[in-house]
C-alpha atoms as a PDB file:
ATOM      1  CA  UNK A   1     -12.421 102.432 126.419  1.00  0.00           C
ATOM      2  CA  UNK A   2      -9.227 100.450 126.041  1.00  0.00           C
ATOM      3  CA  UNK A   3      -7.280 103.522 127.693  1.00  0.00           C
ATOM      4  CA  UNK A   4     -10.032 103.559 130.678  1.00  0.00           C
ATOM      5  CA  UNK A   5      -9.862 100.193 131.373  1.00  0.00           C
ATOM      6  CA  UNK A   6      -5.935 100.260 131.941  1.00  0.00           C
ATOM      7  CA  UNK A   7      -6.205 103.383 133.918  1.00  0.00           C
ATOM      8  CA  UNK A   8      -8.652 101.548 136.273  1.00  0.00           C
ATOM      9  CA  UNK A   9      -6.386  98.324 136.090  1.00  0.00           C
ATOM     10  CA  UNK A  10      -3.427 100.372 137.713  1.00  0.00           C
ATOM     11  CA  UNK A  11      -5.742 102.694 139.625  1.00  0.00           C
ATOM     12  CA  UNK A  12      -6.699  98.826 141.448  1.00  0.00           C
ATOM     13  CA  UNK A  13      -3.224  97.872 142.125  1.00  0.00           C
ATOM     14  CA  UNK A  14      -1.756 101.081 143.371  1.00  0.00           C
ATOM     15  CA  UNK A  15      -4.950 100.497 146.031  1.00  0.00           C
ATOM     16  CA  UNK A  16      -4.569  97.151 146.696  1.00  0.00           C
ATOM     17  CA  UNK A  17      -0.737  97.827 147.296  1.00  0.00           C
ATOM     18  CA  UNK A  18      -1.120 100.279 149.718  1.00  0.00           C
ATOM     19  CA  UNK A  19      -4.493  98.567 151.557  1.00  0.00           C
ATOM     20  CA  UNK A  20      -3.715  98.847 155.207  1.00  0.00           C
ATOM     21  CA  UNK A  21      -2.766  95.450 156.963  1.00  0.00           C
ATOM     22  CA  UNK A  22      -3.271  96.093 160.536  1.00  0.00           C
ATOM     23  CA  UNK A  23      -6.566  94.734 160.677  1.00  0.00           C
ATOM     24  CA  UNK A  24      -5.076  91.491 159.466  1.00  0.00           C
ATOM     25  CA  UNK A  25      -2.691  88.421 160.303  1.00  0.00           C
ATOM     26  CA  UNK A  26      -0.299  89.354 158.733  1.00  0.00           C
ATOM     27  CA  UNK A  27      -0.105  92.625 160.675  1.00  0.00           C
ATOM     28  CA  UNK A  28       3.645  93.182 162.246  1.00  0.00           C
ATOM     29  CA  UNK A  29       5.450  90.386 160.642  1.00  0.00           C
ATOM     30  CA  UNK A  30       2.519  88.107 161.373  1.00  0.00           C
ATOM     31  CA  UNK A  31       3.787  87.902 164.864  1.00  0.00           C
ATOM     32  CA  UNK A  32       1.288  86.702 167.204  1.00  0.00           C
ATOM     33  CA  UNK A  33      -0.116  89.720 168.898  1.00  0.00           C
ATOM     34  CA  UNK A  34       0.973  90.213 172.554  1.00  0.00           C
ATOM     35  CA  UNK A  35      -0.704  91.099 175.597  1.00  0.00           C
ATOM     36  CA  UNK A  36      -0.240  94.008 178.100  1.00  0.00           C
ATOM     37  CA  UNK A  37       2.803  91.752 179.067  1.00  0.00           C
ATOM     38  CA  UNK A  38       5.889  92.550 177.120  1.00  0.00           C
ATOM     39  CA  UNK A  39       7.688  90.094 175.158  1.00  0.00           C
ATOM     40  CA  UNK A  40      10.367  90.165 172.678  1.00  0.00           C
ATOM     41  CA  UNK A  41       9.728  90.577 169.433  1.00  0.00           C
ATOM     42  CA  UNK A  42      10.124  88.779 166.585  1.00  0.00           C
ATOM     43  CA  UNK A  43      13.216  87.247 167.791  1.00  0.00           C
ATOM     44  CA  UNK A  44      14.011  84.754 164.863  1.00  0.00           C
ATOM     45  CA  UNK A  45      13.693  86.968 162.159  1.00  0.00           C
ATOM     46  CA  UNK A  46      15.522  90.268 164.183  1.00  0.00           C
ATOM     47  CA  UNK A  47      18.288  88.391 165.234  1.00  0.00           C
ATOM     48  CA  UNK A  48      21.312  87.357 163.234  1.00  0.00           C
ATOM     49  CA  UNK A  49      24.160  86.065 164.684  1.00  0.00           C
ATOM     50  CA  UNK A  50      26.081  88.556 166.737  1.00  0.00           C
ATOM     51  CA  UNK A  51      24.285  91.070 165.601  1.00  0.00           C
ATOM     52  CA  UNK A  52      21.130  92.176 167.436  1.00  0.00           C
ATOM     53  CA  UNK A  53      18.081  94.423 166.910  1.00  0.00           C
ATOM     54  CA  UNK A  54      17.449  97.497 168.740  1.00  0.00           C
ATOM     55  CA  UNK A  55      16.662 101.817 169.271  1.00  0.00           C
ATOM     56  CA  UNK A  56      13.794 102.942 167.694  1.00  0.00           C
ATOM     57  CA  UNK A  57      11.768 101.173 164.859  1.00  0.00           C
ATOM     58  CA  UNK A  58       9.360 102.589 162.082  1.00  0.00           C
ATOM     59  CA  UNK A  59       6.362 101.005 160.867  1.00  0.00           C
ATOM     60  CA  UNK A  60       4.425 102.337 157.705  1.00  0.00           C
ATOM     61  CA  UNK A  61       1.185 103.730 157.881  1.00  0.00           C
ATOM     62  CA  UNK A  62      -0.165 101.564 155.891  1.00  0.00           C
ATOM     63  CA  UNK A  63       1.653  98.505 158.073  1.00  0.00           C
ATOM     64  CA  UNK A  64       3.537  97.133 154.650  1.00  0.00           C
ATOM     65  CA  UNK A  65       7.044  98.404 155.569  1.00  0.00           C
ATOM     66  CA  UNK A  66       9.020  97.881 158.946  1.00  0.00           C
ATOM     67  CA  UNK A  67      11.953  99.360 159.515  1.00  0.00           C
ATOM     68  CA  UNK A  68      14.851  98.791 162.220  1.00  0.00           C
ATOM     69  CA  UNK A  69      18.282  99.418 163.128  1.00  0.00           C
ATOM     70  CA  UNK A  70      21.217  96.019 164.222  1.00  0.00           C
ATOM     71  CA  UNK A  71      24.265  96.136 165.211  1.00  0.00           C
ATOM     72  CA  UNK A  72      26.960  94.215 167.395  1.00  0.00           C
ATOM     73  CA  UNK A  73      27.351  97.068 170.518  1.00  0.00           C
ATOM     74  CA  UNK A  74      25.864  99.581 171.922  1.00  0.00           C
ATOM     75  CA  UNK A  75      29.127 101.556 172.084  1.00  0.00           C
ATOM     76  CA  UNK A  76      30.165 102.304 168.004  1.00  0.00           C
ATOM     77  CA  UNK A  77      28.055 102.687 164.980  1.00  0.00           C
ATOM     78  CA  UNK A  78      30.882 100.607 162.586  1.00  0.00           C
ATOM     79  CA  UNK A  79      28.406  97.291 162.285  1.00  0.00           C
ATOM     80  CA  UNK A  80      25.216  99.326 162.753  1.00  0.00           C
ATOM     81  CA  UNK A  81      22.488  99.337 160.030  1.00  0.00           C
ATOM     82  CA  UNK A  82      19.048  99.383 159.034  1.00  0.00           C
ATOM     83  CA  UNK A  83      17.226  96.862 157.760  1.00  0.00           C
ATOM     84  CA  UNK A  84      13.743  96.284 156.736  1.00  0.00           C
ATOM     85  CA  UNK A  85      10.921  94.163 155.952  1.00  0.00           C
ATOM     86  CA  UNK A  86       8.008  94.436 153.104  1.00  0.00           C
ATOM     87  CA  UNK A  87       4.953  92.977 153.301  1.00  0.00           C
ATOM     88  CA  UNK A  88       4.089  91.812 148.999  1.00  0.00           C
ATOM     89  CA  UNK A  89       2.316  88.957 146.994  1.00  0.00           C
ATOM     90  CA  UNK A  90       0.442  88.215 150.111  1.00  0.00           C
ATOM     91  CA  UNK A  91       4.135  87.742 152.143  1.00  0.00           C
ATOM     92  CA  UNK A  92       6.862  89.564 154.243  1.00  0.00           C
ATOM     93  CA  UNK A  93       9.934  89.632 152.363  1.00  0.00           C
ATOM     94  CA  UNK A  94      13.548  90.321 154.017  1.00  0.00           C
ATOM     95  CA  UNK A  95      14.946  91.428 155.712  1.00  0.00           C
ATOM     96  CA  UNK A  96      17.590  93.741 153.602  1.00  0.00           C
ATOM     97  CA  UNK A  97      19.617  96.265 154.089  1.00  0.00           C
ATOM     98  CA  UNK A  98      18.070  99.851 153.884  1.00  0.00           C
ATOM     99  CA  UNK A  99      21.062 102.261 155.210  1.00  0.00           C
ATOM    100  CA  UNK A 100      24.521 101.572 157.087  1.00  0.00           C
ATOM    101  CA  UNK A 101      26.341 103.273 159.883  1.00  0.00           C
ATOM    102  CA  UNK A 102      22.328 105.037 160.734  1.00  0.00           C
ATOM    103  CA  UNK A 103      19.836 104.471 163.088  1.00  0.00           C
ATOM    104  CA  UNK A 104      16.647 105.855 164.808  1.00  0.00           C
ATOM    105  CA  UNK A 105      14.177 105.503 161.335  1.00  0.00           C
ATOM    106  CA  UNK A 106      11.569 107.880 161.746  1.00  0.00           C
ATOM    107  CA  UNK A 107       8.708 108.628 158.964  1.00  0.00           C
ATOM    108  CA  UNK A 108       7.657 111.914 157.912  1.00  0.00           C
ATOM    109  CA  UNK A 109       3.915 112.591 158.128  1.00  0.00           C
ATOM    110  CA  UNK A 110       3.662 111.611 154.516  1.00  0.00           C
ATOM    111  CA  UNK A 111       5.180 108.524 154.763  1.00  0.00           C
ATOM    112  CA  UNK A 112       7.475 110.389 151.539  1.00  0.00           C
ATOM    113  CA  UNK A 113      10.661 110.529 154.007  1.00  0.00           C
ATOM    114  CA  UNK A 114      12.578 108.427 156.220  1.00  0.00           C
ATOM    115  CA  UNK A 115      14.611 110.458 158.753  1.00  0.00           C
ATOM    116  CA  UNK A 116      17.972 108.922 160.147  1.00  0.00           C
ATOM    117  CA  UNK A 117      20.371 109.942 162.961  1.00  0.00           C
ATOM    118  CA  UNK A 118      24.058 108.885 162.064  1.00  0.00           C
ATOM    119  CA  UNK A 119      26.746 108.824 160.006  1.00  0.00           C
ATOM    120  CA  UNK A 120      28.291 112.138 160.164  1.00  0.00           C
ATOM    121  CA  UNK A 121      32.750 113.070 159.763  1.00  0.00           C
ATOM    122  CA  UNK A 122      31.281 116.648 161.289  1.00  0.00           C
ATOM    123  CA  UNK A 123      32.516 117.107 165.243  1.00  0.00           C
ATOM    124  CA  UNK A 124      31.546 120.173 164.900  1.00  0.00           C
ATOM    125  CA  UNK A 125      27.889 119.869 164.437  1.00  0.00           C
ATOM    126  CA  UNK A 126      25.136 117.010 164.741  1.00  0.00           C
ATOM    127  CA  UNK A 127      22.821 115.884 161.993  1.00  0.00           C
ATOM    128  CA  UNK A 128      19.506 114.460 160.914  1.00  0.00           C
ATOM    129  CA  UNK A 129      19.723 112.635 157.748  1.00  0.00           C
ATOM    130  CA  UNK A 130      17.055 112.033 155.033  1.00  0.00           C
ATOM    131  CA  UNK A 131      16.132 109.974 152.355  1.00  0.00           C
ATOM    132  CA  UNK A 132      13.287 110.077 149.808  1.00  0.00           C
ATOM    133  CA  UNK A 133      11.190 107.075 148.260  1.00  0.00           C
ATOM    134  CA  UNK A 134      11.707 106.999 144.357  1.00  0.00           C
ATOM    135  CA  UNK A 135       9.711 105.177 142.884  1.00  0.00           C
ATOM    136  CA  UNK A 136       7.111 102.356 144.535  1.00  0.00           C
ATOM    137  CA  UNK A 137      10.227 101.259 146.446  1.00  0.00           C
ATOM    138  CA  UNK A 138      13.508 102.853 146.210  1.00  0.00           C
ATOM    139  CA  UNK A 139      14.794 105.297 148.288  1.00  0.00           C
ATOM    140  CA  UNK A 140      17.376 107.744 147.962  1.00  0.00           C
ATOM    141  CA  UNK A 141      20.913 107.944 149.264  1.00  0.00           C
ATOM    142  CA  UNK A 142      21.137 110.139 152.379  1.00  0.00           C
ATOM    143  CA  UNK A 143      21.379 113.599 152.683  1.00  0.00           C
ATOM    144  CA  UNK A 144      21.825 116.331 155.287  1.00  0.00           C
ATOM    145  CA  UNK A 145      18.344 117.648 156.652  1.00  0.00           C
ATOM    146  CA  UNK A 146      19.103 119.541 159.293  1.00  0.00           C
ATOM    147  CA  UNK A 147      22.908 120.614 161.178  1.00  0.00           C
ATOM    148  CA  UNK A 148      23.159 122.082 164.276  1.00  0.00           C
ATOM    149  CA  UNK A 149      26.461 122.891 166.454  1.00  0.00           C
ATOM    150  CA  UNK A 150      24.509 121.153 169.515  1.00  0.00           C
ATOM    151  CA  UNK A 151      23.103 117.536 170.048  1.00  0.00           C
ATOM    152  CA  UNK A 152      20.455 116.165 167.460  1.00  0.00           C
ATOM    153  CA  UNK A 153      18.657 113.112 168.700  1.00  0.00           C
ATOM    154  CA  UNK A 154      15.389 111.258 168.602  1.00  0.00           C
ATOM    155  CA  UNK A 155      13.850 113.846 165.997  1.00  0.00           C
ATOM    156  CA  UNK A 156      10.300 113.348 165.635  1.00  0.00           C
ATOM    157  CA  UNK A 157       7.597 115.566 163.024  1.00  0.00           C
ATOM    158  CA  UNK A 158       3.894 115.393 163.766  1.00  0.00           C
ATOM    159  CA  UNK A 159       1.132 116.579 162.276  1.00  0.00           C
ATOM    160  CA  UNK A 160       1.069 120.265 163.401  1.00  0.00           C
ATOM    161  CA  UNK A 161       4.631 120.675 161.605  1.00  0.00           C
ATOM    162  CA  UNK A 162       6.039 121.367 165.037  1.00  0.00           C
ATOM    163  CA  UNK A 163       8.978 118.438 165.745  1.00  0.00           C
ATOM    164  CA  UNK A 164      10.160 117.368 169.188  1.00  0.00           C
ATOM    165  CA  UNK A 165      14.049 116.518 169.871  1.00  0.00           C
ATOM    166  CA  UNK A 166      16.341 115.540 172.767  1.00  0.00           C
ATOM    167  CA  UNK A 167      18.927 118.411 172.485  1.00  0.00           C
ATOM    168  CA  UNK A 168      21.363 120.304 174.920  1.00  0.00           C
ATOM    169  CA  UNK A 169      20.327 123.627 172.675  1.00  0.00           C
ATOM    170  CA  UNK A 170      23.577 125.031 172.457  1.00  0.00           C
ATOM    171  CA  UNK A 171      26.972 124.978 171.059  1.00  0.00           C
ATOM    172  CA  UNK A 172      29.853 122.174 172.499  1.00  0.00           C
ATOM    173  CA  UNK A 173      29.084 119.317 174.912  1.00  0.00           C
ATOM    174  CA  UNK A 174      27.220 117.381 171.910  1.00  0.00           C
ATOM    175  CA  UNK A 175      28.285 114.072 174.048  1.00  0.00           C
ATOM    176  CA  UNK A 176      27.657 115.337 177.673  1.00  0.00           C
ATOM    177  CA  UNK A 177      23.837 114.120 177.862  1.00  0.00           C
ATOM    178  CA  UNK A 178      23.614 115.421 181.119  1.00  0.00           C
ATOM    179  CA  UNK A 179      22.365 118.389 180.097  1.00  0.00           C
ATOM    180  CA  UNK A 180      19.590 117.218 177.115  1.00  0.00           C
ATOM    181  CA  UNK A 181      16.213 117.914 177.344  1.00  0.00           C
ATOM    182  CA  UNK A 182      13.140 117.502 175.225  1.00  0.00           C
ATOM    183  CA  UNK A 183      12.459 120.001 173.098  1.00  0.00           C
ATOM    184  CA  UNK A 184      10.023 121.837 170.035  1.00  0.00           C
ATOM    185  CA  UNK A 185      11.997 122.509 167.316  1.00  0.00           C
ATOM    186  CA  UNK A 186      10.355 124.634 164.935  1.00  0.00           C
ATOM    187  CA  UNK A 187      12.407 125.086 160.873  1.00  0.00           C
ATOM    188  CA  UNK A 188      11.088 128.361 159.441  1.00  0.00           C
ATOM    189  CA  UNK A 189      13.061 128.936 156.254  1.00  0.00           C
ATOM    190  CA  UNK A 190      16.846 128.986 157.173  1.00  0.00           C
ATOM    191  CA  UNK A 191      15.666 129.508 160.883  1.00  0.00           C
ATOM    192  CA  UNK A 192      15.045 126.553 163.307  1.00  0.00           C
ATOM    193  CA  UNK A 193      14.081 127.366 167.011  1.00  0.00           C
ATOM    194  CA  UNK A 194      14.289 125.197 170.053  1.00  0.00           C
ATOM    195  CA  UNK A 195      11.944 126.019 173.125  1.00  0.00           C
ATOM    196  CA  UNK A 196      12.587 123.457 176.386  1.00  0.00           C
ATOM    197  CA  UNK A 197       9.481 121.676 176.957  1.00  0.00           C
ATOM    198  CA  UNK A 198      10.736 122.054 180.838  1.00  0.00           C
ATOM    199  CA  UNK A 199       9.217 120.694 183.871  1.00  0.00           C
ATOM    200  CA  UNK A 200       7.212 118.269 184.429  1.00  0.00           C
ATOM    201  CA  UNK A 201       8.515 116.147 181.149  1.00  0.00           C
ATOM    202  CA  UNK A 202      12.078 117.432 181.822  1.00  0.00           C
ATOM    203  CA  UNK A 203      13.715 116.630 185.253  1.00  0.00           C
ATOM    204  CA  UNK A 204      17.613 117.224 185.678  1.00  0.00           C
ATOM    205  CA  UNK A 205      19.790 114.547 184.184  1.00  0.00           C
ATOM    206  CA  UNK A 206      19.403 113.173 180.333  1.00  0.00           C
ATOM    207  CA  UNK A 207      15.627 114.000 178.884  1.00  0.00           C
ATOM    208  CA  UNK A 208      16.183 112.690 175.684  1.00  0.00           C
ATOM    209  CA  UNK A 209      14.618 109.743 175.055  1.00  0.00           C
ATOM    210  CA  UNK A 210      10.230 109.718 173.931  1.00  0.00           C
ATOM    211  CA  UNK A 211       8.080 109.270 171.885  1.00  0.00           C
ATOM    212  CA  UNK A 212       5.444 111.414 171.047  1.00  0.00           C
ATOM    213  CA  UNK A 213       2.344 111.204 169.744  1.00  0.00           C
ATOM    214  CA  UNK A 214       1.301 112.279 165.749  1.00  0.00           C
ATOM    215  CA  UNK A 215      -1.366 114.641 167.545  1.00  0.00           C
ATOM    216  CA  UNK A 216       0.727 115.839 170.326  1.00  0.00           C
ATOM    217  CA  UNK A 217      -1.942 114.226 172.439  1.00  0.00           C
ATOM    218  CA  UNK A 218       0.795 112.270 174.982  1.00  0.00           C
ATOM    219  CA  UNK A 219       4.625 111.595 174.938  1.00  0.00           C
ATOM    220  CA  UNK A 220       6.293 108.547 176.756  1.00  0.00           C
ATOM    221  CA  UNK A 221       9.500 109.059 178.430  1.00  0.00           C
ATOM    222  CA  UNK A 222      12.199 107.061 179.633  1.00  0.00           C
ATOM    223  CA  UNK A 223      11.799 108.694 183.361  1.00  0.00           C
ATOM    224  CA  UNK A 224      14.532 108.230 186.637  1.00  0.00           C
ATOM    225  CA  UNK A 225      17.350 107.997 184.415  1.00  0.00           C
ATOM    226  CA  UNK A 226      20.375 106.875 186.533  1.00  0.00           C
ATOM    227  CA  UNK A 227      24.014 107.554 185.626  1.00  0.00           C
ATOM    228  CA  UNK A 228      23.972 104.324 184.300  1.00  0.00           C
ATOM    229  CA  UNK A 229      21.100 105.477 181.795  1.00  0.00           C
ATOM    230  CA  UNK A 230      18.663 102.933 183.798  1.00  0.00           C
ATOM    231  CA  UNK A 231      15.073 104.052 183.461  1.00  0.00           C
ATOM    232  CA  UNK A 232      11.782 103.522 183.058  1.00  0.00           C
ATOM    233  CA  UNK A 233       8.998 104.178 181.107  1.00  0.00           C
ATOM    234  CA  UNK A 234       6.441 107.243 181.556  1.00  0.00           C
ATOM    235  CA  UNK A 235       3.636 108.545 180.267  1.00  0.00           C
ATOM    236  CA  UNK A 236       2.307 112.333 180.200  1.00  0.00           C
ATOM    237  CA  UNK A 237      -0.583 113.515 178.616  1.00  0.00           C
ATOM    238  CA  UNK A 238      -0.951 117.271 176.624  1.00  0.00           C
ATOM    239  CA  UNK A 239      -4.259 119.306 178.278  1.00  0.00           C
ATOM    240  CA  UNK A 240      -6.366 121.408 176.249  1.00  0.00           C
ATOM    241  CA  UNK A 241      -3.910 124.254 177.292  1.00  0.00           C
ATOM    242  CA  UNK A 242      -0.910 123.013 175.924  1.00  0.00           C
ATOM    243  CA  UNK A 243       0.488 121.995 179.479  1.00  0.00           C
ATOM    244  CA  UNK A 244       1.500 118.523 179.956  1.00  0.00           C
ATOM    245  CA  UNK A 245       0.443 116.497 183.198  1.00  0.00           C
ATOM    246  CA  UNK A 246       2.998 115.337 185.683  1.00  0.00           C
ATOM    247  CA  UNK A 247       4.325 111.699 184.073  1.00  0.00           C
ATOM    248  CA  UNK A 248       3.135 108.410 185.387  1.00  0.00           C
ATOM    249  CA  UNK A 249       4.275 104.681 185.196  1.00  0.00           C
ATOM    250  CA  UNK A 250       3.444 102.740 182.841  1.00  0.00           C
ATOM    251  CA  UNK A 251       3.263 100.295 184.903  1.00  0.00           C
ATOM    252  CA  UNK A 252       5.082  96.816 186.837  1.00  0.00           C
ATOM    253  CA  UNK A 253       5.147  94.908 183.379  1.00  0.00           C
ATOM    254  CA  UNK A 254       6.770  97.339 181.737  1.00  0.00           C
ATOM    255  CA  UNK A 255       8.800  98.536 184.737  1.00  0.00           C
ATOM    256  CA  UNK A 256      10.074  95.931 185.877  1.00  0.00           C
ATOM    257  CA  UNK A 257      13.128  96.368 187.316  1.00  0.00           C
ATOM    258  CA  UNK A 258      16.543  98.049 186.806  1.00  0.00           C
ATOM    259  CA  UNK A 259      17.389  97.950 182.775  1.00  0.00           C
ATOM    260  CA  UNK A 260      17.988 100.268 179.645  1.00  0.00           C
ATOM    261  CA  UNK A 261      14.133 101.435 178.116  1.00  0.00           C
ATOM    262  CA  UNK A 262      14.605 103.175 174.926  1.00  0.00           C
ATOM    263  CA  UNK A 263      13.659 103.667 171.572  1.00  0.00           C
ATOM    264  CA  UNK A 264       9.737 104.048 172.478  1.00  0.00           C
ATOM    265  CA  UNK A 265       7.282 103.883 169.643  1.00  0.00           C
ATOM    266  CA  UNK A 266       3.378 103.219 168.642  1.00  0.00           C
ATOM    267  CA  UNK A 267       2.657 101.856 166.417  1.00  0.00           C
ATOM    268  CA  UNK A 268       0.592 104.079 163.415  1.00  0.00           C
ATOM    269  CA  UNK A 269      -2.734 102.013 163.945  1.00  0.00           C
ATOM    270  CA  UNK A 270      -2.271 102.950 167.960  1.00  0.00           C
ATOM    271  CA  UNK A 271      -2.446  99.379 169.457  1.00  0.00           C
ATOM    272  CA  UNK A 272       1.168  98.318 170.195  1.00  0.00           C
ATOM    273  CA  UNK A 273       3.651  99.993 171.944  1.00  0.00           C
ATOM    274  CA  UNK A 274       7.625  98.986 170.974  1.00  0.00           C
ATOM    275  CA  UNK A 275      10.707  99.655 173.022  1.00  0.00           C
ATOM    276  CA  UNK A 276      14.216  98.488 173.479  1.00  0.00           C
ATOM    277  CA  UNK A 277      15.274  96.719 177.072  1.00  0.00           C
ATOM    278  CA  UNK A 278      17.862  95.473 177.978  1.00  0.00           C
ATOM    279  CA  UNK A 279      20.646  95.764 180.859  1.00  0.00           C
ATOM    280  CA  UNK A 280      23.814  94.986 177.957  1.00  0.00           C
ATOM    281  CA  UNK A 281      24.149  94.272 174.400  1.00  0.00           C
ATOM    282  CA  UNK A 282      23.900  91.012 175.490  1.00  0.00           C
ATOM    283  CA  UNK A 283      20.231  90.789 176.332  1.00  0.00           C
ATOM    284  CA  UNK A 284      19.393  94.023 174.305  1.00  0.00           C
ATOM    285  CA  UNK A 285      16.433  93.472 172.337  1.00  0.00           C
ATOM    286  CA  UNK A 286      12.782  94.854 170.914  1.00  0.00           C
ATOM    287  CA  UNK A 287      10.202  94.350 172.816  1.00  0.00           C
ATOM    288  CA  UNK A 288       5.936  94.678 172.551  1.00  0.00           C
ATOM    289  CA  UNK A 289       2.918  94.814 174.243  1.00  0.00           C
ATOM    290  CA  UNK A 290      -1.035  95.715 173.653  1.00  0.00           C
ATOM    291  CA  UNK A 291      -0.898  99.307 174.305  1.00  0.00           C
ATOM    292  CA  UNK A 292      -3.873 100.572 173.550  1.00  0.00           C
ATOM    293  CA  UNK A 293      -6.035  99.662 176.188  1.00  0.00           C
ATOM    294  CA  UNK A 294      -3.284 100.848 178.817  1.00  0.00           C
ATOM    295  CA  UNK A 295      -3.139 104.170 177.367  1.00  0.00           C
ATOM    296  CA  UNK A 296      -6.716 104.891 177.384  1.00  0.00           C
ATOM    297  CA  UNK A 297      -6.726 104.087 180.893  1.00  0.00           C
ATOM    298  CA  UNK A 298      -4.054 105.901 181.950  1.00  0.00           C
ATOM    299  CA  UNK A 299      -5.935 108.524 180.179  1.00  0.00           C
ATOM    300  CA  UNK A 300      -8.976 108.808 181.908  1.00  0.00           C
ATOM    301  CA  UNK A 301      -6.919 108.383 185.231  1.00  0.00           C
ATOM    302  CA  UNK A 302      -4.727 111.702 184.362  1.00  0.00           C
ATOM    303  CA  UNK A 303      -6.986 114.044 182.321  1.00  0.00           C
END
């Protein structure tokens, strides 16, 4: 009896530890939520100094754990790093340092892996890092997951196994990004294939950066990109066929004039959407908005 009634005390707390917050105040940070008009995120807690928070961010299923890369430019990865937040005795607590010299956090489907784009002495090829929980809250120090002798970025797993990338697909030009496009990339054994998603989500110029969704159901793109890398942001929906509808706007909120729109993300419980804006480092920063009713809309409008 003694024996059951530890197993059930621990059998509680690994449950309660892992009880999803999104339904809650204290979801993201305990920020208040937005509207459909984007704000900045977070601001006072994000922002230290010189140093200011941006690209893509990660969220844990289960809403606990938030993840984001800072730095000082745009232009080097010497000050970048990633930092985090965890949400424990009833508090968020942070933010500390996770990684340096990475960014772009992404979480594998089972929440086990954190992949990173990065560090890397190779010129020859580009990377995707990993690193493994150990324990309740470790993780690992970073290791190569996958090399290629072409560009590696925004990697992204769903729930089919199939990833997506923004790649070039072959050998040299790693840091021309005229030529990137979004891409499947499929790892059997020591074999990983890239197929071009091609027209309508990729147009000529950079097709790089998206998000897309754990189901494959839509992917938002940073559309129009200039040679200045201004954009905006687009949605496209997958049909029943596997073809993807010609992208839309997401609208004048969102689009709202010329600016860098990056590091797209939803969040796992599907009601905010997070991106990066900005026009220089200056004014770079996270922003949010209510998503979910805008994508359902959109939705009905393109399907």
């Amino acid at each position: 009896m003694l024996r059951l009634f530890f197993l059930l005390l621990i059998m509680g707390t690994l449950t309660a530890h892992s009880q999803s917050i999104w339904n809650t105040p204290a979801a993201c940070l305990g920020q208040k939520p937005p509207t459909d008009t984007p704000r900045i995120f977070a601001l006072h807690l994000l922002t230290q100094k010189d140093t200011f928070a941006f690209d893509r961010v990660a969220f844990s299923a289960d809403g606990r754990e938030f993840y984001y890369p800072t730095n000082t430019t745009w232009f080097d990865g010497k000050n970048s790093k990633i930092r985090y937040f965890r949400y424990a005795g009833n508090t968020w607590q942070g933010p500390y340092v996770l990684v340096e010299h990475y960014n772009a956090p992404t979480f594998s489907m089972d929440q086990k892996t954190l992949y990173l784009e990065g560090a890397s002495g190779d010129t020859l090829h580009s990377i995707i890092w990993q690193i493994d929980r150990i324990g309740g809250n470790g993780w690992s120090h970073p290791k190569a997951y996958l090399r290629e002798p072409f560009g590696l970025y925004m990697f992204t797993p769903t729930k089919s196994g199939v990833c997506y990338i923004g790649t070039n697909g072959h050998p040299g030009k790693r840091r021309d990004f005229s030529d990137y496009d979004i891409c499947t990339l499929t790892i059997t054994g020591n074999d990983t294939t890239v197929k071009d998603l091609g027209a309508p989500i990729n147009t000529p110029g950079f097709n790089g950066d998206f998000y897309i969704a754990p189901d494959e159901s839509y992917m938002i793109v940073s559309a129009n990109e200039t040679i200045d890398f201004h954009c905006e942001l687009y949605i496209s929906f997958r049909r029943k066929d596997h073809t993807w509808t010609q992208p839309v706007s997401l609208g004048p909120l969102i689009n709202n004039g010329a600016a860098h729109r990056w590091g797209e993300y939803v969040t796992p419980d599907g009601k905010y959407l997070f991106y990066s804006y900005g026009t220089s480092p200056k004014d770079c920063h996270i922003y949010w908005l209510r998503f979910d009713h805008l994508l359902e809309k959109l939705r009905r409008e393109n399907l």
